[in-house]
C-alpha atoms as a PDB file:
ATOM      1  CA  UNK A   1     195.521  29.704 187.781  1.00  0.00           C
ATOM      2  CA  UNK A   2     193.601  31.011 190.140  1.00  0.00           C
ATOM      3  CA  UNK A   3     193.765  34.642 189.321  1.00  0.00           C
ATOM      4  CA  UNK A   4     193.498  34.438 185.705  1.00  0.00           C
ATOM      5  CA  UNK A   5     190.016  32.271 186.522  1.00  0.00           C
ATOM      6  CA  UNK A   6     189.230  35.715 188.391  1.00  0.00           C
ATOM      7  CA  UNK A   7     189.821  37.326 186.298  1.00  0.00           C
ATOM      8  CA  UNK A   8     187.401  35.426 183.426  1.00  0.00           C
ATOM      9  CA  UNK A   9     190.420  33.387 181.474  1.00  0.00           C
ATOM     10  CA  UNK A  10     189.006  29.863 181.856  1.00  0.00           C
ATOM     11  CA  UNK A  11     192.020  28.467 180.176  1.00  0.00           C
ATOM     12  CA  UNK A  12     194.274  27.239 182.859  1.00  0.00           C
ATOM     13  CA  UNK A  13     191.125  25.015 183.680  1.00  0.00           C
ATOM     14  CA  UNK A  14     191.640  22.964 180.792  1.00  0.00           C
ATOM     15  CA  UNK A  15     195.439  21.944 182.017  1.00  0.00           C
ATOM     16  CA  UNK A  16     194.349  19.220 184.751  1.00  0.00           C
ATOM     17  CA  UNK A  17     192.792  16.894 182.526  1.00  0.00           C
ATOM     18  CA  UNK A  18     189.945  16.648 185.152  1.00  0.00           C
ATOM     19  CA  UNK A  19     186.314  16.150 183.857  1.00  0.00           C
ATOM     20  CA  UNK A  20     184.926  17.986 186.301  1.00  0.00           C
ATOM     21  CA  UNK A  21     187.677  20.878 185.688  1.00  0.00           C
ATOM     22  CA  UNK A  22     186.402  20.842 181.951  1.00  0.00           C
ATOM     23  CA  UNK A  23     182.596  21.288 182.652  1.00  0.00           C
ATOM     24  CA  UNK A  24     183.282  23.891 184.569  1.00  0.00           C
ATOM     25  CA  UNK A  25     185.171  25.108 182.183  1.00  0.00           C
ATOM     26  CA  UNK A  26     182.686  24.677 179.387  1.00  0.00           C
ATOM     27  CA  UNK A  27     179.681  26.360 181.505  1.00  0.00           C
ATOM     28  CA  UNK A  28     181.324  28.931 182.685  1.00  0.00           C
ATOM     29  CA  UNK A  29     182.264  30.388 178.702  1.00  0.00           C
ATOM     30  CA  UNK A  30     178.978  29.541 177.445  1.00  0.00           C
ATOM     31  CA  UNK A  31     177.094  31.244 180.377  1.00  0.00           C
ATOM     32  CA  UNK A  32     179.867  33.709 180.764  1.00  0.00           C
ATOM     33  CA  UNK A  33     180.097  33.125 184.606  1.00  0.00           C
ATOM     34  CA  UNK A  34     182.423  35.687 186.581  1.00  0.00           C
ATOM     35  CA  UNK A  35     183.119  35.843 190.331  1.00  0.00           C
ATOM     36  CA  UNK A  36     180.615  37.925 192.263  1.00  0.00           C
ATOM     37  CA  UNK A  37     180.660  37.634 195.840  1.00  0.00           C
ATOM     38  CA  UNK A  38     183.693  36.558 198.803  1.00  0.00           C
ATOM     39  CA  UNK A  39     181.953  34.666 201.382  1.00  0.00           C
ATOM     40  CA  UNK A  40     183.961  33.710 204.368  1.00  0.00           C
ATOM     41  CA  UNK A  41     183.068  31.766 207.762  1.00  0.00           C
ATOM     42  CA  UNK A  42     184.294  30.221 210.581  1.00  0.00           C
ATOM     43  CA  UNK A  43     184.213  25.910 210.090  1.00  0.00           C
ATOM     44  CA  UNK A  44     184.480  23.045 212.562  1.00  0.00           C
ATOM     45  CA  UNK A  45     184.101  19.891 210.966  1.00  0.00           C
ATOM     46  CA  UNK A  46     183.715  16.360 212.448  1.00  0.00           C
ATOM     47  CA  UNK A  47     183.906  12.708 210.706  1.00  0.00           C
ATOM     48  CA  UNK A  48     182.688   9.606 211.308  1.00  0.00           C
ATOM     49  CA  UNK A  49     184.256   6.687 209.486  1.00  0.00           C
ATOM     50  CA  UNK A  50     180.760   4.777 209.921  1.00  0.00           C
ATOM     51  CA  UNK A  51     178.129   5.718 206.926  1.00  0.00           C
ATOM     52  CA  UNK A  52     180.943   8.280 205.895  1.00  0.00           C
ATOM     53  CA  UNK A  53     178.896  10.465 207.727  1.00  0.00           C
ATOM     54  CA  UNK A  54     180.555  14.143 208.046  1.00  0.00           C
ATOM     55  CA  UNK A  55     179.105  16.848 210.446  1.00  0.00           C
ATOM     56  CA  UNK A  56     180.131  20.714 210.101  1.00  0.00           C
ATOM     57  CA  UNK A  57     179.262  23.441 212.374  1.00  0.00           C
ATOM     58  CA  UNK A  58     179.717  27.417 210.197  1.00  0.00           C
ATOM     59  CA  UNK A  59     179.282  30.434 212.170  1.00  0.00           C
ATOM     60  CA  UNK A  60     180.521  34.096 211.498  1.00  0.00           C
ATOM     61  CA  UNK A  61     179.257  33.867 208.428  1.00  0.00           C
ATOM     62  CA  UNK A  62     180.503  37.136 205.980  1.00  0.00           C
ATOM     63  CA  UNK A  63     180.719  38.264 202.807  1.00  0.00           C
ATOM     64  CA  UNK A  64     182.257  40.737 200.233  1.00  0.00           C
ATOM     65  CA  UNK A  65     181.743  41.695 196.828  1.00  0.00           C
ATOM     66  CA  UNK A  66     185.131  42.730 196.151  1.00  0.00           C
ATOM     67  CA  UNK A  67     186.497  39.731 194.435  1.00  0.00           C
ATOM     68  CA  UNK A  68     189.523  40.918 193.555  1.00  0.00           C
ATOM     69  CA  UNK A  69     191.103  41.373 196.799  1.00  0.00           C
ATOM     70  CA  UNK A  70     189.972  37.494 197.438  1.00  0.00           C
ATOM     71  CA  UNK A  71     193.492  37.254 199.480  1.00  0.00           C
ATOM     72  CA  UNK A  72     193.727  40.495 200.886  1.00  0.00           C
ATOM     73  CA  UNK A  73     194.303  39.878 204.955  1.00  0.00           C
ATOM     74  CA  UNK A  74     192.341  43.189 204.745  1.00  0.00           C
ATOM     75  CA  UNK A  75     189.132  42.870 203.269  1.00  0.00           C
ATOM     76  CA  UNK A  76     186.839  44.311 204.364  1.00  0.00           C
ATOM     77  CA  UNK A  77     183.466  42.009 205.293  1.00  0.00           C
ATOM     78  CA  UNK A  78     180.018  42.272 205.935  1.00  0.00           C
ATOM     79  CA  UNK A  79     177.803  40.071 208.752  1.00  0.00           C
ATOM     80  CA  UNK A  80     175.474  37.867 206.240  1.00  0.00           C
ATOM     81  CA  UNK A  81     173.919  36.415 209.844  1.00  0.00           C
ATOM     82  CA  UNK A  82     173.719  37.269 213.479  1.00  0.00           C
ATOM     83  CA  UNK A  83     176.863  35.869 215.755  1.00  0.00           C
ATOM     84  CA  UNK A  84     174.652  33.669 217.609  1.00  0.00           C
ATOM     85  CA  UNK A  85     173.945  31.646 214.096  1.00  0.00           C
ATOM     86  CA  UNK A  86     174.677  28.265 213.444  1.00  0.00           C
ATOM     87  CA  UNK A  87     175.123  26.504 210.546  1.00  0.00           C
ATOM     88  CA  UNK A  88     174.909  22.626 211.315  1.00  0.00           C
ATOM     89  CA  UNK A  89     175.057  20.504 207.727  1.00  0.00           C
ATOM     90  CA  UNK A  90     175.110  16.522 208.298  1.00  0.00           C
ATOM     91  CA  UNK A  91     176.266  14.249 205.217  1.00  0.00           C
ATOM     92  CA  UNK A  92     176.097  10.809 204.883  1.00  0.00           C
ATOM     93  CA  UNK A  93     176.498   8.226 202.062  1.00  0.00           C
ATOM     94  CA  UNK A  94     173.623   5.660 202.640  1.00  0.00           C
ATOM     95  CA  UNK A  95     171.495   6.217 204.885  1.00  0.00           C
ATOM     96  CA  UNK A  96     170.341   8.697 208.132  1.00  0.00           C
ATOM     97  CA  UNK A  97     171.037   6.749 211.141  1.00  0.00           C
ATOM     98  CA  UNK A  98     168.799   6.530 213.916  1.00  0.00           C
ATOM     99  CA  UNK A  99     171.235   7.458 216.877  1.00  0.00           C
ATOM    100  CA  UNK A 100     172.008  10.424 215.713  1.00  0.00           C
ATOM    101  CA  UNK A 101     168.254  11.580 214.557  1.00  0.00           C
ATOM    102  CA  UNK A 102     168.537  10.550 218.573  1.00  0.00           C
ATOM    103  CA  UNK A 103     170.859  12.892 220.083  1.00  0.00           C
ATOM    104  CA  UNK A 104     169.573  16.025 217.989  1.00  0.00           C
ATOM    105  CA  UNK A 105     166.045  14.907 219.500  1.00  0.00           C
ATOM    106  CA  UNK A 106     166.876  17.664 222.581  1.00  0.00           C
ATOM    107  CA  UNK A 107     167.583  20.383 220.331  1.00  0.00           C
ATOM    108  CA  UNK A 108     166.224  23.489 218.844  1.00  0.00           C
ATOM    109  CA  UNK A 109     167.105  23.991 214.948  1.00  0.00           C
ATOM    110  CA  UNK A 110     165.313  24.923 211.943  1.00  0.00           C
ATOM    111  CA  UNK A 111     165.820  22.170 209.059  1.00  0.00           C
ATOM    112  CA  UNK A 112     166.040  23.450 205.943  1.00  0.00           C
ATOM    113  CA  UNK A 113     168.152  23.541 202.550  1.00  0.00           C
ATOM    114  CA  UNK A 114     170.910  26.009 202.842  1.00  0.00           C
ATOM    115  CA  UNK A 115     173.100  27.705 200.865  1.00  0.00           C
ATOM    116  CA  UNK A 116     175.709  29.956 202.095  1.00  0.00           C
ATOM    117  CA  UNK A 117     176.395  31.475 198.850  1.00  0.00           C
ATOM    118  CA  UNK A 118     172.679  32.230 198.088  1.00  0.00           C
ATOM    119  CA  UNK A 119     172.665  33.725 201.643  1.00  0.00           C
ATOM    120  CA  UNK A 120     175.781  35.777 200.510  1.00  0.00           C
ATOM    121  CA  UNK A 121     174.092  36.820 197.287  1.00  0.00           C
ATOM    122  CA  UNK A 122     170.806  37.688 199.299  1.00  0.00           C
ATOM    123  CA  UNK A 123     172.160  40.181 201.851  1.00  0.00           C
END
C-alpha cells in the first residue's frame, strides 16, 4: 500500500475503513498531493503516565528529495541542522505542569513552533 500511495494511487487508502485514512484520501486527490521530501532523524522518546505527558528529544536531523528510494539503506541524505541541534517537543493532554516548567528553568532553549518537515522543505 505503501508504494502505490508513492507512487500517487490513493486507492489502497480506502481499504481500512478508517476515517482518518479516507480524508486523507479525499485531500490528497482533490489537491493532488504527491510525496516530496524523505526526512529522517535520530528519536528518543520518554512517557509519563501522569497528564499523558510525552517528551521527545530529535537530533541528526536529514533529509532527501528522492522519494522513491524511501527504503533504500543507501540514500543518500543531506544535514537539515547542525549536529549539536536539539529538537525537544513536550505533549501533554490537560494541562503544563509546574514541575516540569521547573526543571527546564536551568536551561538554554529557544521555544518555538516547529516543524521538521517545513525545516526539510526549507533547506
Amino acid at each position: 500500500d505503501f508504494e502505490a500511495v508513492m507512487r500517487g494511487k490513493y486507492d489502497p487508502l480506502l481499504r481500512y475503513n478508517d476515517r482518518t485514512l479516507n480524508r486523507i484520501y479525499y485531500e490528497f486527490k482533490r489537491d493532488y498531493y504527491q510525496p516530496v521530501v524523505v526526512v529522517e532523524y535520530r528519536r528518543e522518546a520518554y512517557l509519563l503516565s501522569y497528564n499523558n505527558i510525552r517528551v521527545t528529544f530529535d537530533t541528526r536531523l536529514k533529509k532527501s528529495g528522492n522519494v522513491q528510494s524511501f527504503f533504500d539503506p543507501d540514500l543518500v541524505t543531506v544535514p537539515v541542522l547542525q549536529d549539536f541541534y536539539v529538537i525537544m517537543e513536550i505533549k501533554y493532554d490537560h494541562f503544563f505542569p509546574r514541575w516540569l516548567d521547573k526543571v527546564l528553568e536551568g536551561f538554554r532553549y529557544l521555544r518555538c513552533a516547529n516543524s521538521k518537515y517545513c525545516l526539510a522543505r526549507l533547506i
